[in-house]
PDB file of N, CA and C in Angstrom:
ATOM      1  N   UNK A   1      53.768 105.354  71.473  1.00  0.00           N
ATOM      2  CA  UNK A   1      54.451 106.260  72.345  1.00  0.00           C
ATOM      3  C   UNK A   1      55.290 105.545  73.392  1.00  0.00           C
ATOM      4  N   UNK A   2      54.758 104.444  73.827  1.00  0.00           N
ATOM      5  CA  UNK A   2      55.606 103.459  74.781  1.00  0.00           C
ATOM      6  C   UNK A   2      56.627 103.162  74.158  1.00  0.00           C
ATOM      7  N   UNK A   3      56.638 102.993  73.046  1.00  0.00           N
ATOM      8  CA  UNK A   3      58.292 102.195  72.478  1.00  0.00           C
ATOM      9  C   UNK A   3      59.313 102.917  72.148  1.00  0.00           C
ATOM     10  N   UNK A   4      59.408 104.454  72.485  1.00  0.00           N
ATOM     11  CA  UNK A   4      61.090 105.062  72.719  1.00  0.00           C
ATOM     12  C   UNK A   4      60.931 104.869  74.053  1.00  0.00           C
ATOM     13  N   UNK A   5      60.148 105.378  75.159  1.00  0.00           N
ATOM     14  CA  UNK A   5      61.014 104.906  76.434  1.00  0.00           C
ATOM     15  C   UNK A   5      61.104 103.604  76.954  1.00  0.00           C
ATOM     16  N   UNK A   6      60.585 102.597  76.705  1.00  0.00           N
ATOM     17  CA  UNK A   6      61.170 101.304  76.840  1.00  0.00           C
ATOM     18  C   UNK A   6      62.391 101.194  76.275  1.00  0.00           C
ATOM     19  N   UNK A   7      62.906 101.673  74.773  1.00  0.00           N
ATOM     20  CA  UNK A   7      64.098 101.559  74.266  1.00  0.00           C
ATOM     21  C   UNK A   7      65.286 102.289  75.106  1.00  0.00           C
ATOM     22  N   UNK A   8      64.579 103.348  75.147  1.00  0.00           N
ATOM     23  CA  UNK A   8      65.242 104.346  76.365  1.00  0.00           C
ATOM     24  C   UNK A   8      65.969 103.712  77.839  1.00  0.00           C
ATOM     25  N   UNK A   9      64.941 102.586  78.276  1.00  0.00           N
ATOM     26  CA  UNK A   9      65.246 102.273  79.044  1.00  0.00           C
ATOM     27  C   UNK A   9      66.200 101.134  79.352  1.00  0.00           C
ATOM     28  N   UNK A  10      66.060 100.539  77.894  1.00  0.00           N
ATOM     29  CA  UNK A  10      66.787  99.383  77.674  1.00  0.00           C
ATOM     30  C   UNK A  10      68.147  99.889  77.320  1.00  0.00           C
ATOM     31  N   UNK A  11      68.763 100.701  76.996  1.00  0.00           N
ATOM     32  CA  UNK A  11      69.636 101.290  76.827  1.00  0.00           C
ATOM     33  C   UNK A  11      70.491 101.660  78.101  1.00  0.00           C
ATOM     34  N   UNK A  12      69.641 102.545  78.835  1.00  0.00           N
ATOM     35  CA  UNK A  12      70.472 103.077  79.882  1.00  0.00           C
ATOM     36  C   UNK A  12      70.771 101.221  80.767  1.00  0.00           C
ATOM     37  N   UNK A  13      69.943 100.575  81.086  1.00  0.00           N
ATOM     38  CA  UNK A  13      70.103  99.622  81.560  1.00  0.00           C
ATOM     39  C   UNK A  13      71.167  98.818  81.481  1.00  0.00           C
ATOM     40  N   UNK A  14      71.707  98.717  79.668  1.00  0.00           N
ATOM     41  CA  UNK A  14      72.721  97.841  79.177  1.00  0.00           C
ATOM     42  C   UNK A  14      73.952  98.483  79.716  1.00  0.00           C
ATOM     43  N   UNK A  15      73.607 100.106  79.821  1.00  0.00           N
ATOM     44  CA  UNK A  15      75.042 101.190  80.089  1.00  0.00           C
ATOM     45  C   UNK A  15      75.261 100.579  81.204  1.00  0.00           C
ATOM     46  N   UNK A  16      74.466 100.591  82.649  1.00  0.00           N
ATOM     47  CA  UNK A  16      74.938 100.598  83.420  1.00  0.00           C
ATOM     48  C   UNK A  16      75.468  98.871  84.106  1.00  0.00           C
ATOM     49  N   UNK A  17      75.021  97.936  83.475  1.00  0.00           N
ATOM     50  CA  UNK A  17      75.068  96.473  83.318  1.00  0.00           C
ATOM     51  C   UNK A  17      76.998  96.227  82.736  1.00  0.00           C
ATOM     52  N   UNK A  18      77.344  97.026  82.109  1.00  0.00           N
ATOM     53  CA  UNK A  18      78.566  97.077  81.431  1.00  0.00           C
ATOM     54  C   UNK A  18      79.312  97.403  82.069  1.00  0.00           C
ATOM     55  N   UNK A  19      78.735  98.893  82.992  1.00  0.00           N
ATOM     56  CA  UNK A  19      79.724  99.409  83.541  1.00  0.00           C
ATOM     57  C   UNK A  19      80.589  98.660  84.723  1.00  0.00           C
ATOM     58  N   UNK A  20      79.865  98.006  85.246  1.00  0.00           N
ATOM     59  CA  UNK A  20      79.955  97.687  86.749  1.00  0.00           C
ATOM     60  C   UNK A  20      80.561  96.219  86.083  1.00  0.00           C
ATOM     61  N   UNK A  21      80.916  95.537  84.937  1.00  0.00           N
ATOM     62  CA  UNK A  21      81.076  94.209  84.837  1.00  0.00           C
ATOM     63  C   UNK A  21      82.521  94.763  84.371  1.00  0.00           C
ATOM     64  N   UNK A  22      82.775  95.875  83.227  1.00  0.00           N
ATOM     65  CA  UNK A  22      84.278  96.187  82.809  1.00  0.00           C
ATOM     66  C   UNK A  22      84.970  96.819  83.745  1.00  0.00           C
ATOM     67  N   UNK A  23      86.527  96.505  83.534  1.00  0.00           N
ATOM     68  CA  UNK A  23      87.648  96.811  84.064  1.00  0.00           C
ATOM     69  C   UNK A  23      88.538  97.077  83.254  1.00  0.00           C
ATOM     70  N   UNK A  24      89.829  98.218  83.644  1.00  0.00           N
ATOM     71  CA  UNK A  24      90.791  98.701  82.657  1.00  0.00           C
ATOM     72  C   UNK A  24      91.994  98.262  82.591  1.00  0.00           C
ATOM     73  N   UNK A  25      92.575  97.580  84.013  1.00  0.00           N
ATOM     74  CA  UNK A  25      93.268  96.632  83.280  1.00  0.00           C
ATOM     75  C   UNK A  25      93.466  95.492  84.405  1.00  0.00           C
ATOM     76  N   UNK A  26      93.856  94.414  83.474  1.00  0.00           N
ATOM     77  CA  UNK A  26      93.799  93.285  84.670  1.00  0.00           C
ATOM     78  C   UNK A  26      95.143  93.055  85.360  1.00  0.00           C
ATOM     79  N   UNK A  27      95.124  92.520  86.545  1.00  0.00           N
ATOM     80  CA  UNK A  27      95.983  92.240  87.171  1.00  0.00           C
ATOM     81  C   UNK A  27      97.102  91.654  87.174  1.00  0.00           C
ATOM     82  N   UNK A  28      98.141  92.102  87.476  1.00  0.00           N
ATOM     83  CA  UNK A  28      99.496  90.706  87.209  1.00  0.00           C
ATOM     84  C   UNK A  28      99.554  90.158  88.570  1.00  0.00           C
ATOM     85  N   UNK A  29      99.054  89.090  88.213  1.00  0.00           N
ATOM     86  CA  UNK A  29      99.716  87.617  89.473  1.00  0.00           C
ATOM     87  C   UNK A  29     100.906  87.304  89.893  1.00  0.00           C
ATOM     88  N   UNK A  30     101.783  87.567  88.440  1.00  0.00           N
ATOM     89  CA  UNK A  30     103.470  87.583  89.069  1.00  0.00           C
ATOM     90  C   UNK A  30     104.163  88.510  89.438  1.00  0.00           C
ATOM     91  N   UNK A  31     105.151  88.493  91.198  1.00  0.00           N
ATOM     92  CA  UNK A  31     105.815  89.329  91.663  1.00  0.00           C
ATOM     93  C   UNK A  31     106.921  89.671  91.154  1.00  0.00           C
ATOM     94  N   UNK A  32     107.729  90.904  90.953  1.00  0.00           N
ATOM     95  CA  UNK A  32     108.764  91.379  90.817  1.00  0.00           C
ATOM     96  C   UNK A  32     109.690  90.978  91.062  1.00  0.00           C
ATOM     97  N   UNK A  33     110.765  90.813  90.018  1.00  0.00           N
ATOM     98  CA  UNK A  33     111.745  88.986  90.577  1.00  0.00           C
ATOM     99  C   UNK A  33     112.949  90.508  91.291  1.00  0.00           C
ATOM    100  N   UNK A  34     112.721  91.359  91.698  1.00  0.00           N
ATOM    101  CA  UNK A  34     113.620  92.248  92.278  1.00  0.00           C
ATOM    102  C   UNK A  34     113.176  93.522  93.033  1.00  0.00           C
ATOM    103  N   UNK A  35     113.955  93.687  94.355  1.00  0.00           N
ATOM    104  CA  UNK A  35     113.339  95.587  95.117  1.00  0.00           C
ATOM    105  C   UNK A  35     114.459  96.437  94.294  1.00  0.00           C
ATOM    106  N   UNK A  36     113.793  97.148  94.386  1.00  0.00           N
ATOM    107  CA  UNK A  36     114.483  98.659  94.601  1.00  0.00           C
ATOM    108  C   UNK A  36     113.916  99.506  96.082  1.00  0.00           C
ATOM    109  N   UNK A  37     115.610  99.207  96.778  1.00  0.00           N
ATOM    110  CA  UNK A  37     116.019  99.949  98.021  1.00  0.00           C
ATOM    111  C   UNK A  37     116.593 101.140  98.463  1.00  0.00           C
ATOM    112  N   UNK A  38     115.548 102.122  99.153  1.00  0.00           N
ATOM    113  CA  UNK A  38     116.177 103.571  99.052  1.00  0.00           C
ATOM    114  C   UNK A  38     117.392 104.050 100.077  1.00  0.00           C
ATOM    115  N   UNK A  39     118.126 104.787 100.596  1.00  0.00           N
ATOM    116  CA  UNK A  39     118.387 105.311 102.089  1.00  0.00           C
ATOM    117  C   UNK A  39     118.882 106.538 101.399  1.00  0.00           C
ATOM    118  N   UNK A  40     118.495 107.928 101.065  1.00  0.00           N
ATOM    119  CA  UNK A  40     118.826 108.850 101.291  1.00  0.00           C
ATOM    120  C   UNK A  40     118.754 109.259  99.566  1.00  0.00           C
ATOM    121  N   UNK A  41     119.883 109.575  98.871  1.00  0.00           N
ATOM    122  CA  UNK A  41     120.834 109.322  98.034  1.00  0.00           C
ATOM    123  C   UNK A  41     121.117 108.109  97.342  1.00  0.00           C
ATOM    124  N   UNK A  42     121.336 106.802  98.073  1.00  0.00           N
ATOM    125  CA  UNK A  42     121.486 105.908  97.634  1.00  0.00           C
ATOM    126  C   UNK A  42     120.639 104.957  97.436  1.00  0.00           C
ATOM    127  N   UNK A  43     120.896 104.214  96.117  1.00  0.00           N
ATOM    128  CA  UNK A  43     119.803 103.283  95.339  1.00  0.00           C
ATOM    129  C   UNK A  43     120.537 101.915  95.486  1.00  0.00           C
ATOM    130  N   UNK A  44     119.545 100.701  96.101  1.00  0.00           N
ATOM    131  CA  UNK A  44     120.410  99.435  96.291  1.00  0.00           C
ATOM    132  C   UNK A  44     118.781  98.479  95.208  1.00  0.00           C
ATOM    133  N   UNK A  45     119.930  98.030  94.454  1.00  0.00           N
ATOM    134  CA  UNK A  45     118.726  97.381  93.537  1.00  0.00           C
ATOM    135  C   UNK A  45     118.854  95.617  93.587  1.00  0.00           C
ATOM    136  N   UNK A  46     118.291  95.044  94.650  1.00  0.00           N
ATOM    137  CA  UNK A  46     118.374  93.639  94.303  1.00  0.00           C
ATOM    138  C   UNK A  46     117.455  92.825  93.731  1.00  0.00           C
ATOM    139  N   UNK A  47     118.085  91.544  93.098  1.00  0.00           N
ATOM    140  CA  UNK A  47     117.227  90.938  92.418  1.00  0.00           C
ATOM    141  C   UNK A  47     117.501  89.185  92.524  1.00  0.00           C
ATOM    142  N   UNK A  48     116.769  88.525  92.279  1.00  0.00           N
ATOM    143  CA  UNK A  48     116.725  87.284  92.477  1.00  0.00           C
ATOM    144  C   UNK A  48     117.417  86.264  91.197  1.00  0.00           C
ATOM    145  N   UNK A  49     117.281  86.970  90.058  1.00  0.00           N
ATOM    146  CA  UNK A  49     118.061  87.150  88.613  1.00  0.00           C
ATOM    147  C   UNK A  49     119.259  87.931  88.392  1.00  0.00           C
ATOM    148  N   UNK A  50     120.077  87.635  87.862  1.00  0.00           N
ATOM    149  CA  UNK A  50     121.385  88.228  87.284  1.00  0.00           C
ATOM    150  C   UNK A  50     120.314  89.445  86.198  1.00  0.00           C
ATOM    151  N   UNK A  51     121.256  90.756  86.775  1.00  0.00           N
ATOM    152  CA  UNK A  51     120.789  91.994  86.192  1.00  0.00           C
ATOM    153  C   UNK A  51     122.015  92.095  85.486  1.00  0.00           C
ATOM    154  N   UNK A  52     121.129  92.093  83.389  1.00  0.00           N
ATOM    155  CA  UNK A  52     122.106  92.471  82.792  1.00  0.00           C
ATOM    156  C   UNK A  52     122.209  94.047  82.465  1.00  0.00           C
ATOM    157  N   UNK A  53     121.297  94.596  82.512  1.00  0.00           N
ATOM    158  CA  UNK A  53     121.577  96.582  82.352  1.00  0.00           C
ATOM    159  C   UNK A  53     120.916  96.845  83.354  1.00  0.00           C
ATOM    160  N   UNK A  54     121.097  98.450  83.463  1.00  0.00           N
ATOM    161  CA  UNK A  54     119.999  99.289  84.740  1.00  0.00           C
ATOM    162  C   UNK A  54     120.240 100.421  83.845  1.00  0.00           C
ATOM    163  N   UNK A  55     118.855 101.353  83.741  1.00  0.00           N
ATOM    164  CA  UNK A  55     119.188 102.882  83.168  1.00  0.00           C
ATOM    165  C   UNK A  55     118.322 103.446  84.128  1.00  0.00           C
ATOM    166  N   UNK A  56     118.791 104.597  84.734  1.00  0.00           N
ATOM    167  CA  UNK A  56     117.753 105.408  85.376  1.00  0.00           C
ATOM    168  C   UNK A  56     117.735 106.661  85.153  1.00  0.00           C
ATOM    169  N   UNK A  57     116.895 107.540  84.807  1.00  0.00           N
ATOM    170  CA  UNK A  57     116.498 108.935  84.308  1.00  0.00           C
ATOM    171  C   UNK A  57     115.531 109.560  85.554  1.00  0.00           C
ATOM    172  N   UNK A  58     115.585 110.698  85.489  1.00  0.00           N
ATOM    173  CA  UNK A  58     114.895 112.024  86.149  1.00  0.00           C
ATOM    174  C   UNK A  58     113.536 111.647  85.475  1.00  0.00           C
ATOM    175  N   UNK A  59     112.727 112.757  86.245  1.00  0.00           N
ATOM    176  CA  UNK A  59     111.005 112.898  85.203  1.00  0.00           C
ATOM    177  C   UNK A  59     111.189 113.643  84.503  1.00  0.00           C
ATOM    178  N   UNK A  60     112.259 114.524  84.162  1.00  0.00           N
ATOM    179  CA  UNK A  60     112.403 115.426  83.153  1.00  0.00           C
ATOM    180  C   UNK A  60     113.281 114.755  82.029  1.00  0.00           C
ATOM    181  N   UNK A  61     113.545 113.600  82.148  1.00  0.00           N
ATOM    182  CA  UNK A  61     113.807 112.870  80.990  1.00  0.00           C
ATOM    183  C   UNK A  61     115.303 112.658  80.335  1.00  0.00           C
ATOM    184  N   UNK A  62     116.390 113.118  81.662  1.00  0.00           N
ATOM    185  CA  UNK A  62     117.635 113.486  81.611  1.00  0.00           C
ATOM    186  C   UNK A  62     118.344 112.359  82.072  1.00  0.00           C
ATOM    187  N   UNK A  63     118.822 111.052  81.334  1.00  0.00           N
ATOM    188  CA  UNK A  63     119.601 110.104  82.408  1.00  0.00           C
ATOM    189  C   UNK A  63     120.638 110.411  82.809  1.00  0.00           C
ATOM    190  N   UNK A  64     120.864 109.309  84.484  1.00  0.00           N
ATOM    191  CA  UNK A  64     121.655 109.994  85.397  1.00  0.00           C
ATOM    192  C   UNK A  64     122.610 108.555  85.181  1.00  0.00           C
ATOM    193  N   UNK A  65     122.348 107.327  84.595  1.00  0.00           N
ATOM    194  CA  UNK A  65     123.283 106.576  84.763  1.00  0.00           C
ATOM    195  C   UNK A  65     122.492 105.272  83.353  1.00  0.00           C
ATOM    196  N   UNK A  66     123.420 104.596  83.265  1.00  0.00           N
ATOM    197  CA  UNK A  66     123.090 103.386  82.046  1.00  0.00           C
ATOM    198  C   UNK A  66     124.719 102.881  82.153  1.00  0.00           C
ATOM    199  N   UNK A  67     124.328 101.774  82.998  1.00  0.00           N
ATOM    200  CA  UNK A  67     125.441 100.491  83.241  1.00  0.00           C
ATOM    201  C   UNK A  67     124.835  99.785  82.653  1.00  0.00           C
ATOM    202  N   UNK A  68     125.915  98.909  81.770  1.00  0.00           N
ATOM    203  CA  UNK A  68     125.221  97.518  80.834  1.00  0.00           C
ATOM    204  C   UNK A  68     126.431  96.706  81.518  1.00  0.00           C
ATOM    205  N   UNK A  69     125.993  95.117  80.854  1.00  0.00           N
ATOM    206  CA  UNK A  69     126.968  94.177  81.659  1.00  0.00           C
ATOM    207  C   UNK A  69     127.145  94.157  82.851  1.00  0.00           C
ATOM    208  N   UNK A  70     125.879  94.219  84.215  1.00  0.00           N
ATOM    209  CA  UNK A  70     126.024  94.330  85.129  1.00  0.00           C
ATOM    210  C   UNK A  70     126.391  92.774  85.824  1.00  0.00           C
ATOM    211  N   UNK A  71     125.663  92.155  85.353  1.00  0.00           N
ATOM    212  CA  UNK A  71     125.953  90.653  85.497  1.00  0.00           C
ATOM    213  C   UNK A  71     125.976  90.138  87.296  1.00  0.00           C
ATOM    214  N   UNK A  72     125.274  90.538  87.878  1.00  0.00           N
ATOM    215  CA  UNK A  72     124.961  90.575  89.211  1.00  0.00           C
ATOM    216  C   UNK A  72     123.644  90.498  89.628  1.00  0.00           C
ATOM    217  N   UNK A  73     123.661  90.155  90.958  1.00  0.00           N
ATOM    218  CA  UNK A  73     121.923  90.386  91.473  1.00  0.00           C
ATOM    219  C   UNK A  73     122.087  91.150  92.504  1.00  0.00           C
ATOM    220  N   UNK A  74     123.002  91.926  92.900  1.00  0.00           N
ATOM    221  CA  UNK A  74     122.648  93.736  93.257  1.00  0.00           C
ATOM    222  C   UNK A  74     123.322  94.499  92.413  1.00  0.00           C
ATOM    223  N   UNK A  75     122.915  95.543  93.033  1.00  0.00           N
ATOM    224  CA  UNK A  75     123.926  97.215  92.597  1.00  0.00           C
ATOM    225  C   UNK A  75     123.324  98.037  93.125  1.00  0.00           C
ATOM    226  N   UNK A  76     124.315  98.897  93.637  1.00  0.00           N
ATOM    227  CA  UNK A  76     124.364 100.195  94.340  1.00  0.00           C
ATOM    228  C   UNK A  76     124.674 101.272  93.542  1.00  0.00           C
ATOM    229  N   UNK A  77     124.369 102.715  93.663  1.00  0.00           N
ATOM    230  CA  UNK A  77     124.459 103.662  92.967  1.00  0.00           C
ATOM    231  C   UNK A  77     123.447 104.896  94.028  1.00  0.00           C
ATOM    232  N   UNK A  78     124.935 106.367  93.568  1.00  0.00           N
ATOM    233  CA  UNK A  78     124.219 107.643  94.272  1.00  0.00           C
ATOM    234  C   UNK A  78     123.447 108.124  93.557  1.00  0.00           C
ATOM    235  N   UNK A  79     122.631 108.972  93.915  1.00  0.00           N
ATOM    236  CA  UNK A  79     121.781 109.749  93.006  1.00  0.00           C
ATOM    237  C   UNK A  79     122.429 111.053  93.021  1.00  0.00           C
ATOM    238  N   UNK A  80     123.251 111.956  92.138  1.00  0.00           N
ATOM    239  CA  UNK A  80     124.154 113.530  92.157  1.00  0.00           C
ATOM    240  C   UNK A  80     123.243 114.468  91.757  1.00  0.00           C
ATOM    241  N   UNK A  81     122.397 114.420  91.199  1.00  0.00           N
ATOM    242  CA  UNK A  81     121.410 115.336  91.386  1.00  0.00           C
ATOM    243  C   UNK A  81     120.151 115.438  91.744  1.00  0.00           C
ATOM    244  N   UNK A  82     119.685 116.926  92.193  1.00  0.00           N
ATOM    245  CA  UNK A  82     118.810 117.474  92.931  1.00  0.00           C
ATOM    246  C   UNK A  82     117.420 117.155  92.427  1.00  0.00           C
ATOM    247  N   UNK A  83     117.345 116.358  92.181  1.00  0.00           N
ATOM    248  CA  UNK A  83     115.731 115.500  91.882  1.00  0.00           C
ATOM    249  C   UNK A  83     115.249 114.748  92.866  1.00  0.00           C
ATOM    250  N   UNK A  84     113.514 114.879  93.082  1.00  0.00           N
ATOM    251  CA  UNK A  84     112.943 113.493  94.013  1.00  0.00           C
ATOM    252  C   UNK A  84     112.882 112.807  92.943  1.00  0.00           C
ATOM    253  N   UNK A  85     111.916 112.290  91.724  1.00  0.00           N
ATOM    254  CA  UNK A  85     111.334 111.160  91.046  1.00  0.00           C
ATOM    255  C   UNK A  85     112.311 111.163  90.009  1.00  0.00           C
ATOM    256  N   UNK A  86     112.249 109.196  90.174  1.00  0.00           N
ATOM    257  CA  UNK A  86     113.467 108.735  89.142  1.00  0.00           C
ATOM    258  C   UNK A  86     112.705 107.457  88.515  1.00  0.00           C
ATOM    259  N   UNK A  87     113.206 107.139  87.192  1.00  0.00           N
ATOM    260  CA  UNK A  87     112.646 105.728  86.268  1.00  0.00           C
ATOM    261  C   UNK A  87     113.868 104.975  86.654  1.00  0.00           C
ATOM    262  N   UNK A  88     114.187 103.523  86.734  1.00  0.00           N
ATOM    263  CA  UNK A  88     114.376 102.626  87.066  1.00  0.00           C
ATOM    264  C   UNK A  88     114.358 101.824  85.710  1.00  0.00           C
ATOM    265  N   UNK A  89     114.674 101.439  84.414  1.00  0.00           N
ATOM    266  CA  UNK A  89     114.722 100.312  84.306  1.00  0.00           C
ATOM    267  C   UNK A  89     115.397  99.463  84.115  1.00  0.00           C
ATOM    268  N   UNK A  90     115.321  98.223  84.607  1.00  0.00           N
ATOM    269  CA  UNK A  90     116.205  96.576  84.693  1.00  0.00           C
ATOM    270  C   UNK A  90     116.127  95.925  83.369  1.00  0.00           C
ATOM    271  N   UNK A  91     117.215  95.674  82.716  1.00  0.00           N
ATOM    272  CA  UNK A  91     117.061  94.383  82.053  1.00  0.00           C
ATOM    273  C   UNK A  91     117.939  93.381  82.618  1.00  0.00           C
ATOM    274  N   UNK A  92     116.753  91.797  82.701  1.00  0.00           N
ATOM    275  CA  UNK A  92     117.563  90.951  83.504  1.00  0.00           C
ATOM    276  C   UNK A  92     117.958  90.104  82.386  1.00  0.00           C
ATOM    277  N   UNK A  93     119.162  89.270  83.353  1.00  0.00           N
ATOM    278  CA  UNK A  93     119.825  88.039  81.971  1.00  0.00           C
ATOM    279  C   UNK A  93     118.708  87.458  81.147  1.00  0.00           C
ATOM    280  N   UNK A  94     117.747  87.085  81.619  1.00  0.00           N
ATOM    281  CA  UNK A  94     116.701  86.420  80.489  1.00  0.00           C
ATOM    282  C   UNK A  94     116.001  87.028  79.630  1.00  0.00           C
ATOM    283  N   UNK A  95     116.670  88.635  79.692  1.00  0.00           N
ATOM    284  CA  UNK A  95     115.277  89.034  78.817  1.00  0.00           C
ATOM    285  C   UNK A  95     114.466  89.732  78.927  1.00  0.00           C
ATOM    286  N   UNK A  96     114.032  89.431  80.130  1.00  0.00           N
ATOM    287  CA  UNK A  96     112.493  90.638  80.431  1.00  0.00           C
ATOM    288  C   UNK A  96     113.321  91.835  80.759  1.00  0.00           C
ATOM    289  N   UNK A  97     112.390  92.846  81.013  1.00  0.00           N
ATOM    290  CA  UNK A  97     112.524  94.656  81.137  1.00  0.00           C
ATOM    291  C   UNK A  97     111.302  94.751  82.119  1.00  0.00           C
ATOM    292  N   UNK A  98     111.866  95.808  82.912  1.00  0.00           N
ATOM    293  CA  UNK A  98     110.999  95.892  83.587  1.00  0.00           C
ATOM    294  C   UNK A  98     111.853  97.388  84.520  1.00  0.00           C
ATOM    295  N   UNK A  99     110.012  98.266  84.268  1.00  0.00           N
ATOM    296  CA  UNK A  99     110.342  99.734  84.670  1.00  0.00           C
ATOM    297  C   UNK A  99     109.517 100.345  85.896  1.00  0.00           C
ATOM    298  N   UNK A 100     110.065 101.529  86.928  1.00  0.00           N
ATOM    299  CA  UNK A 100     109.613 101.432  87.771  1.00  0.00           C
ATOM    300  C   UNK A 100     110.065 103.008  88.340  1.00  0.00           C
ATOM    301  N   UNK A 101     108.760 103.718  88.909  1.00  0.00           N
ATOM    302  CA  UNK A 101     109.349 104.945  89.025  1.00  0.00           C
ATOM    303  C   UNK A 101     109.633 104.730  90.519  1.00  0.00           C
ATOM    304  N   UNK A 102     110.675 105.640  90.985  1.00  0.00           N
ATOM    305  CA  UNK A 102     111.014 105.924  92.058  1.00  0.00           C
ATOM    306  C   UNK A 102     110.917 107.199  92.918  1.00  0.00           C
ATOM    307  N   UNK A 103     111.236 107.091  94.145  1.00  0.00           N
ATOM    308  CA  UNK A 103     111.062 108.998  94.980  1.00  0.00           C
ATOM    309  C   UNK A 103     112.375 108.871  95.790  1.00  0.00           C
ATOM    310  N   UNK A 104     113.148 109.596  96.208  1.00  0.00           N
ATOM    311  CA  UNK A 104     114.212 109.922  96.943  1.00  0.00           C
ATOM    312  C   UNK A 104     114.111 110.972  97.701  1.00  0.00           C
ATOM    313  N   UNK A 105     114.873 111.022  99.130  1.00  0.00           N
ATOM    314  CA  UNK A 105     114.511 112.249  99.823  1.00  0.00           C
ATOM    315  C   UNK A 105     115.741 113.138  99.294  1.00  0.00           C
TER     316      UNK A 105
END
């Protein structure tokens, strides 16, 4: 009769031994080689890398702009419509992508 709740117990034990040791995702150590800067309306995107595209879309999934060949480490751009939250993403000269939601007043 002792040996389901010992098993019992060994069980819940392992659950909670797991729980407290896993994590969902790990951390990135490296910073964002660029901001995205708000004032109003306007989006100032600098970067420390030559930005070769920018696309940015609504949360409803409607883009508001896609410049390629930007070949710079800023850019400016209005926002014309009546949306707060916007996606952001950069591709820089080397390659990487990198996406980022935004809020506007």
């Amino acid at each position: 009769m002792m040996y389901p709740v010992t098993r019992m117990l060994l069980v819940v034990a392992l659950f909670i031994c797991t729980s407290f040791t896993s994590y969902s995702q790990p951390d990135d150590p490296t910073p964002k080689p660029y901001k995205v800067l708000t004032a109003g309306k306007q989006i100032t995107i600098k970067s420390g890398k030559p930005i070769k595209s920018i696309m940015v879309w609504t949360s409803g999934g409607h883009r508001i702009l896609e410049q390629k060949e930007v070949n710079a480490t800023f850019y400016i751009f209005n926002i014309t419509v009546n949306e707060k939250i916007f996606f952001v993403m950069l591709r820089l000269q080397d390659g990487k992508v990198f996406t980022e939601k935004i809020g506007v007043q």
